[in-house]
Protein backbone atom coordinates (compact mmCIF):
# COMPACT_ATOMS: atom_id res chain seq x y z
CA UNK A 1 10.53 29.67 -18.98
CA UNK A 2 11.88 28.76 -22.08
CA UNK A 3 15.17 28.52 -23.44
CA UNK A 4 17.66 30.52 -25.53
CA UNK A 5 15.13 33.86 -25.13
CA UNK A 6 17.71 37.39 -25.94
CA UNK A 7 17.06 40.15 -24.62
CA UNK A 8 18.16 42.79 -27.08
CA UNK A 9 18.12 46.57 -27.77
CA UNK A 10 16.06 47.85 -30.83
CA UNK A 11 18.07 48.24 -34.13
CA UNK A 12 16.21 50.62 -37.14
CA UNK A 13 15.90 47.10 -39.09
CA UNK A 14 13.55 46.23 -36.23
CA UNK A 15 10.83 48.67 -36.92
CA UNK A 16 8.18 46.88 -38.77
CA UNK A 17 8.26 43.68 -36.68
CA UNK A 18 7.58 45.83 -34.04
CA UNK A 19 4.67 47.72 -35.04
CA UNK A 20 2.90 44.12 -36.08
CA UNK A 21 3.42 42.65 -32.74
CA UNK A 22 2.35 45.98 -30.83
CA UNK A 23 -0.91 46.16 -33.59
CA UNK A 24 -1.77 42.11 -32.63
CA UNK A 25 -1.03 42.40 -29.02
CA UNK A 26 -3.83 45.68 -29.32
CA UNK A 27 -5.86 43.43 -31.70
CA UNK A 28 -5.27 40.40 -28.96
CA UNK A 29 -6.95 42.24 -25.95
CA UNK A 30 -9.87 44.59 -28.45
CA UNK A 31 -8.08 47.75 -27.60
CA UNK A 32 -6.98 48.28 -30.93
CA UNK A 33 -7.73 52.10 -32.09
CA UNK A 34 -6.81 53.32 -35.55
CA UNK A 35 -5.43 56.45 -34.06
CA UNK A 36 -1.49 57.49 -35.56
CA UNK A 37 -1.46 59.80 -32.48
CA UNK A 38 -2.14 57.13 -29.65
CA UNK A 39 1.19 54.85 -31.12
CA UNK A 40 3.17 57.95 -32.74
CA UNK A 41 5.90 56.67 -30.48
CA UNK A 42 6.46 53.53 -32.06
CA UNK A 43 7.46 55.73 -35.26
CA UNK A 44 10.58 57.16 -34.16
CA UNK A 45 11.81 54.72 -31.39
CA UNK A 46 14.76 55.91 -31.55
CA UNK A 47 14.02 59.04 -30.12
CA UNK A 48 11.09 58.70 -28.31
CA UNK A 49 13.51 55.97 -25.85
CA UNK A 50 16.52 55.81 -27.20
CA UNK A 51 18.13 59.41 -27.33
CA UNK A 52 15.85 60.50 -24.92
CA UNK A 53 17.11 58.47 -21.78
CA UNK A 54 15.09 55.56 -22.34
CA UNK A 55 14.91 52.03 -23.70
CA UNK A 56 13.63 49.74 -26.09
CA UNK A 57 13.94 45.93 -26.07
CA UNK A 58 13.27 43.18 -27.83
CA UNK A 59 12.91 39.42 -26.93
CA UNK A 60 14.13 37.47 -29.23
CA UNK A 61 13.56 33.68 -29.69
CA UNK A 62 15.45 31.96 -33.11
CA UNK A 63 15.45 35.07 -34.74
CA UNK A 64 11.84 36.03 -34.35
CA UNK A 65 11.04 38.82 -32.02
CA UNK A 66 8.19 37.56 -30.16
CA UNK A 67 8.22 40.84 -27.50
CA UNK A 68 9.12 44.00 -26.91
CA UNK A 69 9.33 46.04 -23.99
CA UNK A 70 10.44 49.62 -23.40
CA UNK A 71 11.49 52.47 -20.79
CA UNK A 72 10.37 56.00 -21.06
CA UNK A 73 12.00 59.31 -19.55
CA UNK A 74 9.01 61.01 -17.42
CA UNK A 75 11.55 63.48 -16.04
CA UNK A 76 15.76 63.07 -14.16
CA UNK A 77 14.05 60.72 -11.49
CA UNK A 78 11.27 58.72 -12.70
CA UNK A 79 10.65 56.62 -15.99
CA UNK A 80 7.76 54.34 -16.86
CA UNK A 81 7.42 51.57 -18.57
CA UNK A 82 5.40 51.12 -21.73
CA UNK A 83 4.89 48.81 -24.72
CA UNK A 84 5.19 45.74 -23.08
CA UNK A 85 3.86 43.11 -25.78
CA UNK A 86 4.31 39.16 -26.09
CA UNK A 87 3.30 37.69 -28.85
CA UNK A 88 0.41 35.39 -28.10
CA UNK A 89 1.99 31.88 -29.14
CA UNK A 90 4.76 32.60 -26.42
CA UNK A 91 2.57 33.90 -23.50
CA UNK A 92 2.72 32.36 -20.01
CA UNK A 93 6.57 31.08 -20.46
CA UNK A 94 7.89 34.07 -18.07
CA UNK A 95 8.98 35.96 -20.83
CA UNK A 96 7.36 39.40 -19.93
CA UNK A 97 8.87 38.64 -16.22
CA UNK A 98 11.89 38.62 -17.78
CA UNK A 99 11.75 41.84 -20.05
CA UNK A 100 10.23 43.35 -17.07
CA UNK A 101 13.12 42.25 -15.21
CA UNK A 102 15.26 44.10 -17.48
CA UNK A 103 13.42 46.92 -17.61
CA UNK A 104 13.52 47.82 -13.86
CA UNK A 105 17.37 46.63 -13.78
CA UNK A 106 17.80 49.14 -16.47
CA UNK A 107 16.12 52.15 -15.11
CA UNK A 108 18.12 51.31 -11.82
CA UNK A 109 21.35 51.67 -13.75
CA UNK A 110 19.95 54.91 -15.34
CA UNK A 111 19.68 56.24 -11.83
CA UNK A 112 15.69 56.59 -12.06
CA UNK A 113 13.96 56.38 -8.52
CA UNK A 114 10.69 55.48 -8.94
């Protein structure tokens, strides 16, 4: 794993970093689809995850967000989690273990069950 990785919530400031990693990481795999409804989300993160009791992280690495991760209300007991992106230079360092890690911790402390 490497060193010095954050993991951080989203700030507004964040937005456009995050749509290019989320747009590569589609690009990455060939399931990118130029469709504004299928990522309408990523928009308005704020209130897709964050006013809607959810949550959106970043990894952070020097400065340079190299994922993201986030956790979506489904209803008061269960949440998924959706968005997960690395960017490709930092793949196989445990990085995405560790957002996930953060991501079930947090849904845990938000008192989802499943």
């Amino acid at each position: 794993m490497m060193k010095d990785i954050q993991i951080k919530q989203y700030e507004a400031f964040d937005q456009e970093s995050v749509w290019n990693l989320h747009i590569d990481g589609l690009k990455q795999t060939n399931s990118y689809i130029e469709n504004p409804e299928y990522d309408k989300d990523l928009k308005n993160i704020r209130k897709t995850y964050l006013n809607n009791h959810g949550e959106f992280f970043l990894a952070v690495h020097q400065n340079i967000i190299i994922g993201i991760g986030a956790l979506r209300k489904v209803d008061d007991e269960i949440a998924e989690i959706k968005r997960m992106r690395i960017n490709s230079k930092y793949q196989g360092k445990r990085i995405g273990g560790l957002m996930l890690d953060k991501l079930i911790e947090t849904a845990k402390d938000f008192g989802y069950k499943n």
